[in-house]
N, C-alpha and C. Protein backbone atom coordinates (compact mmCIF):
# COMPACT_ATOMS: atom_id res chain seq x y z
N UNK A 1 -12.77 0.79 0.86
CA UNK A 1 -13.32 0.34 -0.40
C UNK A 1 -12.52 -0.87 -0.88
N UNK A 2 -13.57 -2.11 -1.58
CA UNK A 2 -12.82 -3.02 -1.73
C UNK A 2 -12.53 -2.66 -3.28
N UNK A 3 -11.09 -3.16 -3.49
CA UNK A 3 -10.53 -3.72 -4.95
C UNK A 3 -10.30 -4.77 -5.08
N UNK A 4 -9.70 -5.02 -6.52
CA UNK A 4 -8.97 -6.28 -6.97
C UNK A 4 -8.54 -5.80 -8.45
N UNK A 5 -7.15 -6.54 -8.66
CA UNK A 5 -6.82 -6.15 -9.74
C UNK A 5 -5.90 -7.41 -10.47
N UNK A 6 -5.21 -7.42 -11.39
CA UNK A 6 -4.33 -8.65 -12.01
C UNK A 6 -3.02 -7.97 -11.97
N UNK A 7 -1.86 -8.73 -11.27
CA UNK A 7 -0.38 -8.25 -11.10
C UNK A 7 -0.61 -8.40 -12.59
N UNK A 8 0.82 -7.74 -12.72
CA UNK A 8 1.38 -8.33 -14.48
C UNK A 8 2.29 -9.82 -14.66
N UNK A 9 2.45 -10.48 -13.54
CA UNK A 9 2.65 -11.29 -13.21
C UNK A 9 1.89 -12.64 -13.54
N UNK A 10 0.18 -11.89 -13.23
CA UNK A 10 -0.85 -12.85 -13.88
C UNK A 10 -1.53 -13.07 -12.17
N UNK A 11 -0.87 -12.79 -10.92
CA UNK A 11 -1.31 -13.32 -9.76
C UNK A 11 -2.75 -11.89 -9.65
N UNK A 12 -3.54 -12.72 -9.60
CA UNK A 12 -5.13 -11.64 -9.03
C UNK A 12 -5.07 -11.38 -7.46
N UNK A 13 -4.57 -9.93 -7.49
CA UNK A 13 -4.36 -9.11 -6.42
C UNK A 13 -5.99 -8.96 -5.89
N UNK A 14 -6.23 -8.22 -4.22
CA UNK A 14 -7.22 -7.75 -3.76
C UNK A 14 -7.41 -7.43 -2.30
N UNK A 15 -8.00 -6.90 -1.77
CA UNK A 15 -7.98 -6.07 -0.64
C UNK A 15 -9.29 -6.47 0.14
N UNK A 16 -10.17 -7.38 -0.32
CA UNK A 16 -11.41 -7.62 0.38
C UNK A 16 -11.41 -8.24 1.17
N UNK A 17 -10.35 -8.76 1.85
CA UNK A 17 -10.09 -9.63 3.01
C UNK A 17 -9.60 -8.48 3.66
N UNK A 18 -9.44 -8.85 5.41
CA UNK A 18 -8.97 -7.77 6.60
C UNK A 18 -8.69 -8.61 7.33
N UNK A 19 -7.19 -9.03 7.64
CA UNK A 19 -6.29 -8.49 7.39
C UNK A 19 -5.41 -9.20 5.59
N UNK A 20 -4.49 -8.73 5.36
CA UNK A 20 -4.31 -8.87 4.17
C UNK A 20 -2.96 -9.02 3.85
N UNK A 21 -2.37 -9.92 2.68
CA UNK A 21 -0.40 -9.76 2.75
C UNK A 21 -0.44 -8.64 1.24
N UNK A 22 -1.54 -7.96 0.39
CA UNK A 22 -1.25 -7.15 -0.43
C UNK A 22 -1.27 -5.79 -0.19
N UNK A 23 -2.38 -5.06 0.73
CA UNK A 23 -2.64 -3.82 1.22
C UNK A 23 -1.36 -3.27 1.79
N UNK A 24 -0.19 -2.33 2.02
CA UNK A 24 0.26 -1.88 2.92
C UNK A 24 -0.37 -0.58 3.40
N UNK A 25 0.36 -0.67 4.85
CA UNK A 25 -0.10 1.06 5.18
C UNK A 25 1.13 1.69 5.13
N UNK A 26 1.51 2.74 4.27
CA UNK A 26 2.23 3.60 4.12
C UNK A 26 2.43 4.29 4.55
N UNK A 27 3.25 5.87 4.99
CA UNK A 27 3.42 6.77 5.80
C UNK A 27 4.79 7.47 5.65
N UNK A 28 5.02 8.69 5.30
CA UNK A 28 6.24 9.39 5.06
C UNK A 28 6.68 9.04 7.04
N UNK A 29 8.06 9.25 7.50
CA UNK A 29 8.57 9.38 8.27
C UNK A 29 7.47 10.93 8.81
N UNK A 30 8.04 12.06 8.28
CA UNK A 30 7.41 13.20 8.81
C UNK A 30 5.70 12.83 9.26
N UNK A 31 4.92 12.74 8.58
CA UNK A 31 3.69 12.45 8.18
C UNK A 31 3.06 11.61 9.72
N UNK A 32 4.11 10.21 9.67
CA UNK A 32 4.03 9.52 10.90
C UNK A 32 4.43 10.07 12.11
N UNK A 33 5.09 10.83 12.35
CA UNK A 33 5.69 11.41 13.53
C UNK A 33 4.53 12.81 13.87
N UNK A 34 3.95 13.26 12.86
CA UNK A 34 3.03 14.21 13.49
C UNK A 34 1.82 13.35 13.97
N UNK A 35 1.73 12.74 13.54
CA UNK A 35 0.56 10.82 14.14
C UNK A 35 0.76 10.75 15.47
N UNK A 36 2.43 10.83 15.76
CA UNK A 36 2.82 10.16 17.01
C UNK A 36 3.31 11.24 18.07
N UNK A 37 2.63 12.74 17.49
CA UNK A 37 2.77 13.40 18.48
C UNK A 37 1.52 13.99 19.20
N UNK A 38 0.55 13.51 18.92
CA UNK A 38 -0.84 13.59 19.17
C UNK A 38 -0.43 13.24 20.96
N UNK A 39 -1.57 14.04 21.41
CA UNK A 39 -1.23 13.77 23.29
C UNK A 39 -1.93 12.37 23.03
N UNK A 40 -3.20 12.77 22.17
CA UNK A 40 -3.68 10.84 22.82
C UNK A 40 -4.47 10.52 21.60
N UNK A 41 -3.55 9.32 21.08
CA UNK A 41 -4.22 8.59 19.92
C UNK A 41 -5.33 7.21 19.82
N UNK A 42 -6.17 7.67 19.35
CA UNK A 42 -7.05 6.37 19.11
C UNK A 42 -6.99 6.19 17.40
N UNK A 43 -7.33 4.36 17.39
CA UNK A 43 -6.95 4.27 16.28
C UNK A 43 -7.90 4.82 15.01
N UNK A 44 -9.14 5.14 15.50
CA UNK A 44 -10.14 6.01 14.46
C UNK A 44 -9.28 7.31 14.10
N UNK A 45 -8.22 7.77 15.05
CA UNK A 45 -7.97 9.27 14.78
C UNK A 45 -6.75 9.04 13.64
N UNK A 46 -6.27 8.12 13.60
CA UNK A 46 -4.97 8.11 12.15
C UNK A 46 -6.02 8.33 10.95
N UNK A 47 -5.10 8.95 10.10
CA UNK A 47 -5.70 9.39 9.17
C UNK A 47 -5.02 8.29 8.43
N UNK A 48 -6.33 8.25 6.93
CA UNK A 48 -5.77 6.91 5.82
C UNK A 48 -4.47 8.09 5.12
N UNK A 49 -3.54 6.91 5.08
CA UNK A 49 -2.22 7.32 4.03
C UNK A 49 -2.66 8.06 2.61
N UNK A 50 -1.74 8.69 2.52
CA UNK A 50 -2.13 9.88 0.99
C UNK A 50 -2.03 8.71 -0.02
N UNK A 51 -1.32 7.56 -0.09
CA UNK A 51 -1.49 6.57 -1.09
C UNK A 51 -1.86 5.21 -0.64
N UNK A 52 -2.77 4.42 -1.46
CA UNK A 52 -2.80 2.79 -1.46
C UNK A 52 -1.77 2.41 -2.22
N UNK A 53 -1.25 1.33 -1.42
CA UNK A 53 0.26 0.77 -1.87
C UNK A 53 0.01 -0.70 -1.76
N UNK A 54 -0.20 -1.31 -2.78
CA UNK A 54 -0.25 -3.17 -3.02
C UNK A 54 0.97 -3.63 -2.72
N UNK A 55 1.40 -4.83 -2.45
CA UNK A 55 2.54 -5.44 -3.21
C UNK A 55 2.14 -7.03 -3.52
N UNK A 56 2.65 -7.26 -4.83
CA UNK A 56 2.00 -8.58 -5.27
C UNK A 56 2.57 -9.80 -4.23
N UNK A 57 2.27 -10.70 -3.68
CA UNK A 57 3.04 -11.79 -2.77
C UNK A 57 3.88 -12.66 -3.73
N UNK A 58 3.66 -12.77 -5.08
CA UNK A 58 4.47 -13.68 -5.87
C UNK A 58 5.54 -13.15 -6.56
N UNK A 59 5.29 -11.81 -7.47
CA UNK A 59 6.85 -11.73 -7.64
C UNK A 59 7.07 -10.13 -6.83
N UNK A 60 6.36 -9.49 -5.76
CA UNK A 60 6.81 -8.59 -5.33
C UNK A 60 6.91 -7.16 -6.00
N UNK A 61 6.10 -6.89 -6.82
CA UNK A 61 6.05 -5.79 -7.77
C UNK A 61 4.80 -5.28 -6.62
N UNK A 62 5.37 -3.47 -6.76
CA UNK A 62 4.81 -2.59 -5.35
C UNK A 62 3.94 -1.61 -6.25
N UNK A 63 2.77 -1.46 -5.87
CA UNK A 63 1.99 -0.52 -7.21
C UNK A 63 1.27 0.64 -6.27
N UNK A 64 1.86 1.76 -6.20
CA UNK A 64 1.28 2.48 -5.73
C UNK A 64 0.11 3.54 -6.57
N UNK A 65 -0.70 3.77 -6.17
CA UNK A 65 -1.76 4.59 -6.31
C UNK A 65 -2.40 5.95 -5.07
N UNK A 66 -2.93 6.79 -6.48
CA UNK A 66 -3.06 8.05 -5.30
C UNK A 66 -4.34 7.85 -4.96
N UNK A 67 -4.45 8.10 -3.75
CA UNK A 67 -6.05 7.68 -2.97
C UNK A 67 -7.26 8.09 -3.78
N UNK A 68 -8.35 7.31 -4.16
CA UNK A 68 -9.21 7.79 -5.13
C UNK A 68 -9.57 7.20 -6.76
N UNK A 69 -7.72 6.31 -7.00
CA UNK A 69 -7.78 6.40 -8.41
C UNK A 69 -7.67 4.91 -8.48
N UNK A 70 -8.05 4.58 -9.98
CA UNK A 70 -7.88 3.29 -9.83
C UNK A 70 -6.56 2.39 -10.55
N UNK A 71 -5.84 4.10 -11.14
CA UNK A 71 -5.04 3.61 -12.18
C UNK A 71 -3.86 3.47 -11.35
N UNK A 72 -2.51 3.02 -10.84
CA UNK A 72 -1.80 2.87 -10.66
C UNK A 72 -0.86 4.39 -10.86
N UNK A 73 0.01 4.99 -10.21
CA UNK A 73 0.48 6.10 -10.35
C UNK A 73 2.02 5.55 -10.36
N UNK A 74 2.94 4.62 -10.06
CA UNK A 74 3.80 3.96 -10.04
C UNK A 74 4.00 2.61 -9.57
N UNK A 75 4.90 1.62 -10.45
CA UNK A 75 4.83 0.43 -10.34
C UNK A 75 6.22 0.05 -9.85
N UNK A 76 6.72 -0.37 -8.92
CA UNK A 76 8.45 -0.99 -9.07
C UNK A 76 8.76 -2.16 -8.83
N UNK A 77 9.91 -2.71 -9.80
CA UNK A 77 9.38 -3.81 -9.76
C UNK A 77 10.81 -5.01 -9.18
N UNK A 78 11.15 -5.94 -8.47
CA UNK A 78 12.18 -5.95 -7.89
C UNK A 78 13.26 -6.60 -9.04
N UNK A 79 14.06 -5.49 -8.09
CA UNK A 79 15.34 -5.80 -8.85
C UNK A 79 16.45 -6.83 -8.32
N UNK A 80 17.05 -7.49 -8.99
CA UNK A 80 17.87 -8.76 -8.10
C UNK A 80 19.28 -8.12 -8.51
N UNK A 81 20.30 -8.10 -7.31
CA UNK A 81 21.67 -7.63 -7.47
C UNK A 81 22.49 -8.57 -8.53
N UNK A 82 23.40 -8.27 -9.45
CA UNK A 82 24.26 -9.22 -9.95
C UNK A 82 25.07 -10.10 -9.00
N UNK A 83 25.19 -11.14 -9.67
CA UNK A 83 26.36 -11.95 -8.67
C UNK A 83 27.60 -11.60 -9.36
């Protein structure tokens, strides 16, 4: 399903292109490893990730959402170390 949304940034996020630098595919470690213990994987057989996970390309704010919703379920947003 396609989206689009506005970072808070102001940059207009969206997913209607394939392939894409905002979409990630996500995957717990565990989650992926039962993926990769399949005797024989095709790529129809991965299952979609329990979340859609954006990240804006301009200032890098990661907005995850639970599959289904449109509201954002957590936002983080980068943090720069002190000098």
């Amino acid at each position: 399903m396609t989206a689009r949304m506005t970072c808070k940034c102001g940059q207009a996020l969206s997913n209607s292109q394939a392939p894409n630098e905002v979409n990630l595919i996500v995957f717990t470690d565990t989650e992926w490893e039962n993926i990769c213990n399949r005797e024989h994987i095709q790529q129809w057989m991965i299952p979609l990730p329990k979340y859609d996970v954006w990240r804006c390309p301009t200032c890098e704010r990661i907005y995850v959402f639970e599959r289904g919703s449109n509201d954002a379920k957590i936002v983080y947003v980068k943090e720069t170390p002190d000098q």
